[in-house]
N, C-alpha and C. Protein backbone atom coordinates (compact mmCIF):
# COMPACT_ATOMS: atom_id res chain seq x y z
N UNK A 1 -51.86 -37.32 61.12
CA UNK A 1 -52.28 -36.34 60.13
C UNK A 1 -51.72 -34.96 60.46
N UNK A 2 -51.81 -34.44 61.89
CA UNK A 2 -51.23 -33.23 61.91
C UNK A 2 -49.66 -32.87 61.80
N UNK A 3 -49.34 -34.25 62.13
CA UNK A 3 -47.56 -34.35 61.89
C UNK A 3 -47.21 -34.38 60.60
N UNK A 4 -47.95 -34.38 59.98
CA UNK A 4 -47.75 -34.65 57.99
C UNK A 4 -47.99 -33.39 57.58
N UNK A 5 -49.27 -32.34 58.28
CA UNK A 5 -49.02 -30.80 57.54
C UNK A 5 -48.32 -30.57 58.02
N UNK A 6 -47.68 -30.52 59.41
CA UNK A 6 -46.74 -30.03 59.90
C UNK A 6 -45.41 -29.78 59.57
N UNK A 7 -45.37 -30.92 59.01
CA UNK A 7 -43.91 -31.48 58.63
C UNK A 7 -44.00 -30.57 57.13
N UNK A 8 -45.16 -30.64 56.33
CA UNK A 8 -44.99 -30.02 55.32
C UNK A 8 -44.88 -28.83 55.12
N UNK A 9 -45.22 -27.81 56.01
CA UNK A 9 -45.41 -26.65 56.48
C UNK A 9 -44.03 -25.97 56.36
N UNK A 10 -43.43 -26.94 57.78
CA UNK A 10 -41.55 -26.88 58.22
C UNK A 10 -41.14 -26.92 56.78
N UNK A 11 -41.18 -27.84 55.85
CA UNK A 11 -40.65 -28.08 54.62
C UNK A 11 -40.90 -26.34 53.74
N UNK A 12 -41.86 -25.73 53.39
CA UNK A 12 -42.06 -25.13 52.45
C UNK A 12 -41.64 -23.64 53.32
N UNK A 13 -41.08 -23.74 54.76
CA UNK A 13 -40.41 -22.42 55.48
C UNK A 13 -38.72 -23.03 55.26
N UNK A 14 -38.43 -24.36 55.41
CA UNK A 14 -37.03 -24.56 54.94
C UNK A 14 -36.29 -23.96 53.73
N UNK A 15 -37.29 -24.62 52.09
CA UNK A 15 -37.09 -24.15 51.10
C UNK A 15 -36.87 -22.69 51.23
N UNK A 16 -38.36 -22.05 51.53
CA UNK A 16 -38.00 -20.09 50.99
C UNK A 16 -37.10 -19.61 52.04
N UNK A 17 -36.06 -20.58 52.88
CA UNK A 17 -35.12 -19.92 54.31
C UNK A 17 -33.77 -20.46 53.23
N UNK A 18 -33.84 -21.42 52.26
CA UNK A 18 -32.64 -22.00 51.38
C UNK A 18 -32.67 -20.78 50.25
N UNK A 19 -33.74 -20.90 49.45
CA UNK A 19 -33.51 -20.26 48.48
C UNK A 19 -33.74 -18.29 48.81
N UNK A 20 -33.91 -18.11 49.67
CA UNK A 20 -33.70 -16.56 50.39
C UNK A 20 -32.30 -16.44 49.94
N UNK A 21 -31.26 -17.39 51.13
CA UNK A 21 -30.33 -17.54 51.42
C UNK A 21 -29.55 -17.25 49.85
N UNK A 22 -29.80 -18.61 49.07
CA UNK A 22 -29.07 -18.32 47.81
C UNK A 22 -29.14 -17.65 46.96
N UNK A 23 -30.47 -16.73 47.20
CA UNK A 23 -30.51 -15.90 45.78
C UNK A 23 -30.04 -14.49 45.96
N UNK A 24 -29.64 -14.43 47.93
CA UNK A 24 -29.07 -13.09 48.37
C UNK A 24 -27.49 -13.30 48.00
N UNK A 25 -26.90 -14.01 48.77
CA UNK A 25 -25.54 -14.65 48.83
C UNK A 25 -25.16 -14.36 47.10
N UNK A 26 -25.66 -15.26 46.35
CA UNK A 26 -24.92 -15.30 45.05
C UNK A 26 -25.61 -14.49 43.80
N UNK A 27 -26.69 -13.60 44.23
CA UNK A 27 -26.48 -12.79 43.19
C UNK A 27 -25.55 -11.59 43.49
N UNK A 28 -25.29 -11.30 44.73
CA UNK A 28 -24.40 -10.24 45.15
C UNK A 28 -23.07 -10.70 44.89
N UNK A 29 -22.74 -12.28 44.96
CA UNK A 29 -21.81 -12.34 44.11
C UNK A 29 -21.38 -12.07 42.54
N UNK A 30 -22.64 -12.53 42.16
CA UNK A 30 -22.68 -12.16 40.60
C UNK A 30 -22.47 -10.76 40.06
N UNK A 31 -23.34 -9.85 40.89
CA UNK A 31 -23.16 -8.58 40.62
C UNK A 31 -21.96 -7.60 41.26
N UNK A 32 -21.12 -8.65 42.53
CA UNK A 32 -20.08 -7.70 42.45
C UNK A 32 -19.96 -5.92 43.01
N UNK A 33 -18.63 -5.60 43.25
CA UNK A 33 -19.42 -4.08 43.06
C UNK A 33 -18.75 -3.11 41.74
N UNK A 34 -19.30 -2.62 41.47
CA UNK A 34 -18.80 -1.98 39.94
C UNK A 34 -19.11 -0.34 40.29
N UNK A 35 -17.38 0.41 40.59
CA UNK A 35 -17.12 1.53 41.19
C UNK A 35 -17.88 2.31 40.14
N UNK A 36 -17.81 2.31 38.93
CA UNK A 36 -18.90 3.19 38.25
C UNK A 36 -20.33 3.14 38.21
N UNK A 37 -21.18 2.28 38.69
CA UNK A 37 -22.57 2.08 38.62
C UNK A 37 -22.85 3.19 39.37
N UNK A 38 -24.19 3.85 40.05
CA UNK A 38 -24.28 4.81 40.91
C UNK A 38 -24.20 3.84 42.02
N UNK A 39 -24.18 4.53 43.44
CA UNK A 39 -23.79 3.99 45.19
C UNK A 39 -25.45 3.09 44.92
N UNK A 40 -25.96 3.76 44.19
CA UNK A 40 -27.65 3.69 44.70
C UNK A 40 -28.39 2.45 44.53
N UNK A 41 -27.83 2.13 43.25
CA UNK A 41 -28.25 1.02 41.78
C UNK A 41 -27.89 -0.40 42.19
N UNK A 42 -28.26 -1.60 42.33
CA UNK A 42 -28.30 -2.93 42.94
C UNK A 42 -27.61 -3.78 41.49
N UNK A 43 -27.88 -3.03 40.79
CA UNK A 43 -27.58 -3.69 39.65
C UNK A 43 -25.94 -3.34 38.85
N UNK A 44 -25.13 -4.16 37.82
CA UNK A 44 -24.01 -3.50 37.65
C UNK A 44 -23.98 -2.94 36.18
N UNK A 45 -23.02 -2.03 36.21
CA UNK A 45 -23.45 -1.04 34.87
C UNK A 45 -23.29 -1.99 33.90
N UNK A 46 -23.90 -1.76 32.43
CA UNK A 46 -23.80 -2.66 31.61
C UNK A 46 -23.21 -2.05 30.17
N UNK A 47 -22.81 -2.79 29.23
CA UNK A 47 -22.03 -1.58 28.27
C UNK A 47 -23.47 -2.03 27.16
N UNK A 48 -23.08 -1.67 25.92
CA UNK A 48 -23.77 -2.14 24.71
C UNK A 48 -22.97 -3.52 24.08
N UNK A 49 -23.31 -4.25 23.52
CA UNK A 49 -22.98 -5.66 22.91
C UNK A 49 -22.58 -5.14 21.25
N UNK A 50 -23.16 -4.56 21.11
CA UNK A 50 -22.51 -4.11 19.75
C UNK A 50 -22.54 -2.47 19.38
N UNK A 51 -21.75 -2.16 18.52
CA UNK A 51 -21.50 -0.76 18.12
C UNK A 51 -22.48 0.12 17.58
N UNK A 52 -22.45 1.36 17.31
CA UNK A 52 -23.87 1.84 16.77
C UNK A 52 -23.88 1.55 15.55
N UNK A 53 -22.54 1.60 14.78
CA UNK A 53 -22.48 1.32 13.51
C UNK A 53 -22.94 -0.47 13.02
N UNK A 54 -22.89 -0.94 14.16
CA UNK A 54 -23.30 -2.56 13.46
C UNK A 54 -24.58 -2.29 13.48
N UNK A 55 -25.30 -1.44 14.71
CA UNK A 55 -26.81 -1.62 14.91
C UNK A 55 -27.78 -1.20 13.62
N UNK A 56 -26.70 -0.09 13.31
CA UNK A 56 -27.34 0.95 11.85
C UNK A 56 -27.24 -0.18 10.93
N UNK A 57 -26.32 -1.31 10.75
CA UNK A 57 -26.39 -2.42 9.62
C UNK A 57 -27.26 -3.22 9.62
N UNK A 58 -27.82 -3.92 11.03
CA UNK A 58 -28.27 -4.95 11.28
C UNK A 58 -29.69 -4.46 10.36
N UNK A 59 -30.37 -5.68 10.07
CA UNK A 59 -32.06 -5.48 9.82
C UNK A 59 -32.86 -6.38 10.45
N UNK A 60 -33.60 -5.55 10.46
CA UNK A 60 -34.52 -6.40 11.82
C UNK A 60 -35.81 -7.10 11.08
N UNK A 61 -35.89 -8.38 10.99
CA UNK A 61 -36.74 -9.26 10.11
C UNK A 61 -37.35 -10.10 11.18
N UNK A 62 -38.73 -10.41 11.22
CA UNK A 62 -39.83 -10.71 11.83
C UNK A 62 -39.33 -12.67 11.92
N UNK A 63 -39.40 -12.92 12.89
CA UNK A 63 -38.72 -14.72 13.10
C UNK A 63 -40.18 -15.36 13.19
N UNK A 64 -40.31 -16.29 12.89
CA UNK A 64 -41.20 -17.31 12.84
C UNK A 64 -40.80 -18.53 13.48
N UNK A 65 -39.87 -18.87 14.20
CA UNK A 65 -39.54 -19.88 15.14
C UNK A 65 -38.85 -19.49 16.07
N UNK A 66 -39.96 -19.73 17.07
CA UNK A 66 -39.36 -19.19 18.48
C UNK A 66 -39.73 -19.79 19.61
N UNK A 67 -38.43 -20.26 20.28
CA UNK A 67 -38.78 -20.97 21.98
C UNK A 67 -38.79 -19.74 22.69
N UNK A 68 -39.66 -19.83 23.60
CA UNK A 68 -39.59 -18.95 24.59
C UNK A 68 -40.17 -19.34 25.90
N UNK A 69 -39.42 -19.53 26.82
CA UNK A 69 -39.12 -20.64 28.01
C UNK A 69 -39.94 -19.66 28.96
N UNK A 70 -41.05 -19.45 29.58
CA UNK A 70 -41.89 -18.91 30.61
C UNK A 70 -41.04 -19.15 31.79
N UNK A 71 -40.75 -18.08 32.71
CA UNK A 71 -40.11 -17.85 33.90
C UNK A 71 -41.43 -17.29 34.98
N UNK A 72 -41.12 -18.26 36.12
CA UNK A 72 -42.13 -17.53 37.27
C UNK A 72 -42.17 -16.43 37.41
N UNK A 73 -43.17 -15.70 37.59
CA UNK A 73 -43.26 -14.32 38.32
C UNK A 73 -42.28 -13.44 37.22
N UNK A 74 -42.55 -13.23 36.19
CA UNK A 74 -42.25 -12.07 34.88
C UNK A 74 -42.75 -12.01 34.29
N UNK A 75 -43.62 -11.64 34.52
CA UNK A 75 -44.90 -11.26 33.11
C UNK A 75 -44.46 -12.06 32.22
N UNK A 76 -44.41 -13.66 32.21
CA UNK A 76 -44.29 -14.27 31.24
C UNK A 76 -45.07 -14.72 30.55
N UNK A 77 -46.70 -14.77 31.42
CA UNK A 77 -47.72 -15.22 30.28
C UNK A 77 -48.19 -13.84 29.83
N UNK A 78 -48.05 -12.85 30.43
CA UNK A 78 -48.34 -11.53 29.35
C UNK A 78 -47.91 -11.50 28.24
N UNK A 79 -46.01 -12.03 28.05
CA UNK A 79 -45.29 -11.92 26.70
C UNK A 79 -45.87 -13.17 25.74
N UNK A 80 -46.15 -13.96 26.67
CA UNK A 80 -46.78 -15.77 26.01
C UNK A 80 -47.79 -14.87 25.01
N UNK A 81 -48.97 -14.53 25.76
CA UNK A 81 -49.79 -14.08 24.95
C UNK A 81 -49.75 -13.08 24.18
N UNK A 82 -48.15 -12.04 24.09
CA UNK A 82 -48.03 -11.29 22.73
C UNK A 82 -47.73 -12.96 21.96
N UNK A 83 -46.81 -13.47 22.09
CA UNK A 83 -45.90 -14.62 21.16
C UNK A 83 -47.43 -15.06 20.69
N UNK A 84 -48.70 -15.85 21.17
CA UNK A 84 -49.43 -16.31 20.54
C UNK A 84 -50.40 -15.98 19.73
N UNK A 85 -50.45 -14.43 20.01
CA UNK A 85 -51.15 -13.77 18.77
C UNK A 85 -50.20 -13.41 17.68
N UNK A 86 -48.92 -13.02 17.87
CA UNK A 86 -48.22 -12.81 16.60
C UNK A 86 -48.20 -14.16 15.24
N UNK A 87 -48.34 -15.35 16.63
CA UNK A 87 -47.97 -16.68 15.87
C UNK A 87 -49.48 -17.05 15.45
N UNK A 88 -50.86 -17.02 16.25
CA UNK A 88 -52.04 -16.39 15.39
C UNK A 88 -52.06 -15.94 14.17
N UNK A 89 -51.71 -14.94 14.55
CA UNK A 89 -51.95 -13.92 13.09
C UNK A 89 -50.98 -14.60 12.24
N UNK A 90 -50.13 -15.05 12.53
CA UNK A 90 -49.23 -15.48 10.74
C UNK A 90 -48.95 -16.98 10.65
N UNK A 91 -50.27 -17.50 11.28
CA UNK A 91 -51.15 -18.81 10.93
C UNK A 91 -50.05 -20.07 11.22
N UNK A 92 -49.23 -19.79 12.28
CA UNK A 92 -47.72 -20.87 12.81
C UNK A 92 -48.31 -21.81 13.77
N UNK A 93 -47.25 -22.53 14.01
CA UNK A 93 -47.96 -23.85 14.51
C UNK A 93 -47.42 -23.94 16.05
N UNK A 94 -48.11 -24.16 16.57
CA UNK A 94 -47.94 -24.46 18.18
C UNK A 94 -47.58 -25.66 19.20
N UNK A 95 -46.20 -25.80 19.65
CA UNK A 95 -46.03 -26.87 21.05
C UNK A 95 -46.98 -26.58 21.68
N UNK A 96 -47.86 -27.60 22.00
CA UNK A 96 -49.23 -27.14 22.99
C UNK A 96 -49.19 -28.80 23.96
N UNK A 97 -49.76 -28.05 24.98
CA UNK A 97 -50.00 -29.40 26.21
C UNK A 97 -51.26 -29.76 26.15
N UNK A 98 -51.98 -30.57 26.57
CA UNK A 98 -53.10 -31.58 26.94
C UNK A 98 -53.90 -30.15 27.73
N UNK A 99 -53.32 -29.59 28.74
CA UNK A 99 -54.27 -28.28 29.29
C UNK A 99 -52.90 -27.20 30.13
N UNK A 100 -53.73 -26.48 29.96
CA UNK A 100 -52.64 -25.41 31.14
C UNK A 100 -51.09 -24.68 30.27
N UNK A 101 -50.09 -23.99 30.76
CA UNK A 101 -48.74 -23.83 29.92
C UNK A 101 -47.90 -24.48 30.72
N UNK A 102 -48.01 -25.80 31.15
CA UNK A 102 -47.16 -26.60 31.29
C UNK A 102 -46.81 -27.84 30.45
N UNK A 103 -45.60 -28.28 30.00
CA UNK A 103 -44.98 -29.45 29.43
C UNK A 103 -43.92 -29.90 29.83
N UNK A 104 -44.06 -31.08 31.00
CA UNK A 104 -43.15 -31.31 31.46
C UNK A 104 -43.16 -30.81 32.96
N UNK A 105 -42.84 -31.10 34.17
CA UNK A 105 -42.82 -30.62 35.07
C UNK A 105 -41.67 -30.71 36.16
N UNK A 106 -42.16 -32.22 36.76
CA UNK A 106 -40.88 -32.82 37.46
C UNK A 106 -39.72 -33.36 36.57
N UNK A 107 -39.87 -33.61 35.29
CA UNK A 107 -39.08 -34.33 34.56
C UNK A 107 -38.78 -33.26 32.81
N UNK A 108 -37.63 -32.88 33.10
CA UNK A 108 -37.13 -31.93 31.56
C UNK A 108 -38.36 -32.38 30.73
N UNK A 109 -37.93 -31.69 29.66
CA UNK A 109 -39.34 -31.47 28.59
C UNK A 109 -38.31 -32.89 27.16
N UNK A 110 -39.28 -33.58 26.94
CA UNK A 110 -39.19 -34.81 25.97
C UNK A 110 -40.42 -34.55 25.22
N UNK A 111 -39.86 -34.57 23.87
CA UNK A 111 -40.96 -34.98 22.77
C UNK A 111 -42.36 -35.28 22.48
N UNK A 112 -41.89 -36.51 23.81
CA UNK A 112 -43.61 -38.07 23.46
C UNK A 112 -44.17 -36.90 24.29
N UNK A 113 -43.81 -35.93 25.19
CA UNK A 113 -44.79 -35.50 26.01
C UNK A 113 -46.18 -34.65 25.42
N UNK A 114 -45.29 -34.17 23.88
CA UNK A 114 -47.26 -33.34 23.36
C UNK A 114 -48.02 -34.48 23.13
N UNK A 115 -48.94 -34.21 23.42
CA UNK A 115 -50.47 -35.19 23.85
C UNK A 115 -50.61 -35.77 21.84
N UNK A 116 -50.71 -36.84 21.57
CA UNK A 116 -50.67 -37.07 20.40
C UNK A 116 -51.71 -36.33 19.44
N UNK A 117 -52.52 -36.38 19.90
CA UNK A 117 -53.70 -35.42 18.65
C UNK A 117 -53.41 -33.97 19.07
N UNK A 118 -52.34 -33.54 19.52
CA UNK A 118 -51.94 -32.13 19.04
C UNK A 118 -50.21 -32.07 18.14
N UNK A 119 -49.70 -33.24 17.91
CA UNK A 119 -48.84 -33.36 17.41
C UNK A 119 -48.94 -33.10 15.84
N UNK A 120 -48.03 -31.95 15.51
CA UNK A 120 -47.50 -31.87 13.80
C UNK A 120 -47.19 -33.30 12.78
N UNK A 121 -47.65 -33.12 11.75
CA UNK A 121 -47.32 -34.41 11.47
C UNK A 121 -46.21 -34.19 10.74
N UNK A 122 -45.45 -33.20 10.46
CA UNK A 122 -43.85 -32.91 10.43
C UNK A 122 -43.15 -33.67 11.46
N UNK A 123 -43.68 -32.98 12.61
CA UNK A 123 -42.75 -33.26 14.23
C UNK A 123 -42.05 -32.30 14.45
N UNK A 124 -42.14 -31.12 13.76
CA UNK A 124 -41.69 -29.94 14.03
C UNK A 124 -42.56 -28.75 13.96
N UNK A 125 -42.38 -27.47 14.95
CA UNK A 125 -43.50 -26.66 15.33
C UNK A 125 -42.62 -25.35 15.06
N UNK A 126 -43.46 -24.24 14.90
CA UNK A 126 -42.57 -22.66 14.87
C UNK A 126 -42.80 -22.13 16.28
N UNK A 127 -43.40 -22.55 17.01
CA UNK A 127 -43.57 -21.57 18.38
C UNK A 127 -43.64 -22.17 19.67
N UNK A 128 -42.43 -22.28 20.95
CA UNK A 128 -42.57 -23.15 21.77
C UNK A 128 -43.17 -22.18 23.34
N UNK A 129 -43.71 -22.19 23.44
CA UNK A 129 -44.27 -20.95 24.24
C UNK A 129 -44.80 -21.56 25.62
N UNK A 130 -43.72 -21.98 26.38
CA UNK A 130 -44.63 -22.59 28.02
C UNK A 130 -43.49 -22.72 29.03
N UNK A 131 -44.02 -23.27 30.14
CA UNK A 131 -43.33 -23.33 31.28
C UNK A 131 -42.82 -24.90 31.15
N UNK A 132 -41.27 -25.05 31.04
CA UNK A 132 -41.00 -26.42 31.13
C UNK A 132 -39.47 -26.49 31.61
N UNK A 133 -39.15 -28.14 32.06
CA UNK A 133 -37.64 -27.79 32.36
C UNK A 133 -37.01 -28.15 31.04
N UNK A 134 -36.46 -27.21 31.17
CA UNK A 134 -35.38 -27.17 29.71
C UNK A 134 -34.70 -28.31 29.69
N UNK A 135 -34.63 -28.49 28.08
CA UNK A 135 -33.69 -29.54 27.71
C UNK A 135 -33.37 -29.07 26.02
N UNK A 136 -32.69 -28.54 25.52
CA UNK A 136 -31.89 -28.00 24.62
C UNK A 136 -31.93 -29.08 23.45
N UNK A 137 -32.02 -30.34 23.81
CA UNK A 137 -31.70 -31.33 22.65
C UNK A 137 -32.93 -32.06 22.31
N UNK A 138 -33.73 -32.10 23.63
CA UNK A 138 -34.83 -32.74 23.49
C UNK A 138 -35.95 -31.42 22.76
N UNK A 139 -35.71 -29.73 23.24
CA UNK A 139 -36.30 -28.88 22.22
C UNK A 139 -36.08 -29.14 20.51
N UNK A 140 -34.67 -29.07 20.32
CA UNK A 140 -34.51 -29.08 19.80
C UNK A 140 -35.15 -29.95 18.41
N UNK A 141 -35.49 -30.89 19.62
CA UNK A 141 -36.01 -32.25 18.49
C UNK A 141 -37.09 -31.77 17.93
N UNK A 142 -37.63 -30.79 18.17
CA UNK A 142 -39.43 -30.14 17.80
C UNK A 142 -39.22 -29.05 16.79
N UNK A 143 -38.05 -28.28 17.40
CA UNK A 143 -38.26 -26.97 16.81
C UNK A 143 -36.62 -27.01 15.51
N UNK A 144 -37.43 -26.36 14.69
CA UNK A 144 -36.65 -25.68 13.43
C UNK A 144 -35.13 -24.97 14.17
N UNK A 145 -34.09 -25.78 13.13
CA UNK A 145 -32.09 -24.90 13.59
C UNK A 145 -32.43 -23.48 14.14
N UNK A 146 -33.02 -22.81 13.20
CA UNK A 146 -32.88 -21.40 13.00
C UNK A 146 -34.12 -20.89 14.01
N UNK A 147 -34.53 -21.25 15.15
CA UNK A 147 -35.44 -20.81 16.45
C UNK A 147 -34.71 -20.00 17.28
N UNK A 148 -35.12 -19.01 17.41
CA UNK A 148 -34.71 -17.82 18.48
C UNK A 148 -35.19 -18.61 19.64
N UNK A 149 -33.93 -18.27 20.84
CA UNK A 149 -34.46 -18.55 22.27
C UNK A 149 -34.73 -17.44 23.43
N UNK A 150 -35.77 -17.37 24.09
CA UNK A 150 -36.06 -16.19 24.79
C UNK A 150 -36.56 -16.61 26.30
N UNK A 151 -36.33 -15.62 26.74
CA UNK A 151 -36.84 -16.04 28.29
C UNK A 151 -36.89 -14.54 28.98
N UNK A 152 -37.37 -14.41 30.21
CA UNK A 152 -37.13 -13.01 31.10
C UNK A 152 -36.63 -13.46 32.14
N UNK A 153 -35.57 -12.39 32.68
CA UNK A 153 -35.04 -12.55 33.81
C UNK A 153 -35.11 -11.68 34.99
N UNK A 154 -35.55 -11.79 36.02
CA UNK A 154 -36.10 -10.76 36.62
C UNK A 154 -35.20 -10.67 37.82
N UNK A 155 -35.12 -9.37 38.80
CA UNK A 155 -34.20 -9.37 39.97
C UNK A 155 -34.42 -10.88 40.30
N UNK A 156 -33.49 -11.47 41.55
CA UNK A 156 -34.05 -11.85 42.32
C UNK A 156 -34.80 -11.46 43.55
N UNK A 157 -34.38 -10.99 44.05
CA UNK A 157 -35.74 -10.25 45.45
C UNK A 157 -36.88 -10.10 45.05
N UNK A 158 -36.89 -9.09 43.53
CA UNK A 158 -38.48 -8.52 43.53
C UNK A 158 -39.34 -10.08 43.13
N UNK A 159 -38.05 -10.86 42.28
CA UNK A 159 -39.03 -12.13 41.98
C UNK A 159 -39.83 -12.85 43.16
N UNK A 160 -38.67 -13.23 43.81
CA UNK A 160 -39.44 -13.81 45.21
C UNK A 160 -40.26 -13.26 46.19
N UNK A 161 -40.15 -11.83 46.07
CA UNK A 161 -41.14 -11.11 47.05
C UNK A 161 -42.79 -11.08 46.03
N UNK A 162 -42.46 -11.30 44.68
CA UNK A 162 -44.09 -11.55 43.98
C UNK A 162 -44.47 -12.85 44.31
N UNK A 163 -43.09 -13.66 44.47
CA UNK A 163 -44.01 -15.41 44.78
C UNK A 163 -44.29 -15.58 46.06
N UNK A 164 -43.63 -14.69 46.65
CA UNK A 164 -43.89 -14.53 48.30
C UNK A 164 -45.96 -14.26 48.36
N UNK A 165 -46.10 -13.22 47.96
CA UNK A 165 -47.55 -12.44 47.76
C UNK A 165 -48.21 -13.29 46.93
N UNK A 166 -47.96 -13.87 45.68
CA UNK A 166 -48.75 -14.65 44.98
C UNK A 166 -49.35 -16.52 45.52
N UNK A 167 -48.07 -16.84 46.09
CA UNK A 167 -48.52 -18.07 46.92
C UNK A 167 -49.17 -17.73 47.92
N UNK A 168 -49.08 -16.80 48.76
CA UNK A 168 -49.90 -16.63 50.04
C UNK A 168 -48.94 -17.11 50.93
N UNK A 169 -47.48 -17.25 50.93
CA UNK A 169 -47.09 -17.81 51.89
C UNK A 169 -47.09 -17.69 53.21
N UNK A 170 -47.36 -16.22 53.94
CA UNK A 170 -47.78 -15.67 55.33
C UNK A 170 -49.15 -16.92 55.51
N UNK A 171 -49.78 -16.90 54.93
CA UNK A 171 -50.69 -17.99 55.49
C UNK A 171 -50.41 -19.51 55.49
N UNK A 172 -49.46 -20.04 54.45
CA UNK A 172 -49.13 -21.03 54.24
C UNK A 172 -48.30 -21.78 55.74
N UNK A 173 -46.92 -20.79 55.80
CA UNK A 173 -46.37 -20.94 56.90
C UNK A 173 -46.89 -21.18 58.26
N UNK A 174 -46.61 -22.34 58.86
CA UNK A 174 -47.04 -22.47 60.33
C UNK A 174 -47.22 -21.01 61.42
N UNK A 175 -46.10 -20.85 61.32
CA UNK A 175 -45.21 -19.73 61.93
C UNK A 175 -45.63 -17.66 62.03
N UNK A 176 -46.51 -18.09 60.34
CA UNK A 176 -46.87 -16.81 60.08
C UNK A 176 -45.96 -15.34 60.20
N UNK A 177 -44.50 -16.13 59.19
CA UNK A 177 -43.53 -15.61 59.00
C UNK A 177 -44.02 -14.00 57.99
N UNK A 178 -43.52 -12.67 58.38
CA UNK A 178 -43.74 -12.30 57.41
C UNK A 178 -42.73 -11.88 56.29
N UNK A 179 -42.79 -11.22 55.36
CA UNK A 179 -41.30 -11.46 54.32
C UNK A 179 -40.64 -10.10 54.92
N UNK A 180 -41.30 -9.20 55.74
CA UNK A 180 -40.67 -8.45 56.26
C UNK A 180 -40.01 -8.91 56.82
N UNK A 181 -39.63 -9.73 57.69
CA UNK A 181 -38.45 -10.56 58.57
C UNK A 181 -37.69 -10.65 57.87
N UNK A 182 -37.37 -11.76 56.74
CA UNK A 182 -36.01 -11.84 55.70
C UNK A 182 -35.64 -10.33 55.52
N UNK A 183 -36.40 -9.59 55.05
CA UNK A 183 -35.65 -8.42 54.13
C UNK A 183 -34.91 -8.00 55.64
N UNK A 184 -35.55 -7.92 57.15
CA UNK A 184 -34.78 -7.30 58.25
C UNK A 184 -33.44 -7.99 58.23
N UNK A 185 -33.62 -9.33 58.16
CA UNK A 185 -32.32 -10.24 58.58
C UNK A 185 -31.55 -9.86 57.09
N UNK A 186 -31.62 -10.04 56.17
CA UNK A 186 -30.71 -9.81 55.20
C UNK A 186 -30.05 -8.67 54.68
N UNK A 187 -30.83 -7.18 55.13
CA UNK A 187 -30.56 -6.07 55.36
C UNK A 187 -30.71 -5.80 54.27
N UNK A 188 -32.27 -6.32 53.30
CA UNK A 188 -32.79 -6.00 51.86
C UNK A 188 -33.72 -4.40 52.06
């Protein structure tokens, strides 16, 4: 028995010593260095996607079908719960699970998975609002062509230093690692 927490312990200091590793390594790849950003800024400068003159064209019309894929640690059930009162108030229909905002967990998100007595009898819903592993075709199968897709993306560090604090991992860990150590060794 003690070789089994043990072992599980070692396991869940392996993972956050892997994914430390990769989310330092390759977002600094991603971001590069970009001689105009300031020295200061972690992040790289970004331009605008479209012109002012398209923005002045565009009109901005209220969507009624919308996935929006919940990300750990980003105020994602804060935005969940704007998405479910907007979709409240203008009486839309909901991907909903059996309990909790999960659908799907170890295994991408499939169809059969809404619990049958919450199923549309369309088979199609306006609002996909939870934590699941994506699957684009198998969403698709639920939700309306014309569904906006949304998600938040947050640093990586600050993300993992909230799942760091939110799991409790200083206690979790055998070792009683604290996250001050990584940020020393990685020179965060």
């Amino acid at each position: 028995m003690k070789h089994t927490v043990a072992a599980k312990k070692l396991g869940v200091v392996a993972v956050a010593l892997v994914l430390l590793n990769l989310l330092y390594h390759h977002y600094n790849n991603l971001v590069g260095h970009d001689p105009i950003a300031p020295a200061h800024s972690p992040y790289p400068r970004t331009e605008a996607v479209t012109s002012p003159q398209e923005d002045a064209e565009r009109k901005c019309e209220p969507q009624k079908n919308l996935v929006y894929l919940k990300t750990h640690k980003c105020a994602s059930s804060t935005l969940q719960r704007v998405f479910l009162r907007y979709g409240k108030e203008h009486e839309l229909s909901f991907v909903l699970p059996a309990s909790s905002n999960y659908l799907g967990w170890k295994l991408p998100f499939r169809p059969r998975m809404i619990p049958p007595d919450l199923r549309s009898p369309s088979g199609k819903y306006n609002m996909f609002l939870l934590h699941t592993r994506f699957s684009e075709d198998a969403i698709s199968q639920v939700m309306p062509r014309d569904s906006v897709y949304v998600t938040i993306l947050r640093e990586p560090m600050d993300q993992f230093e909230s799942l760091w604090g939110f799991q409790e991992l200083e206690k979790v860990l055998f070792c009683k690692l604290k996250l001050e150590y990584f940020k020393r060794i990685y020179n965060l």
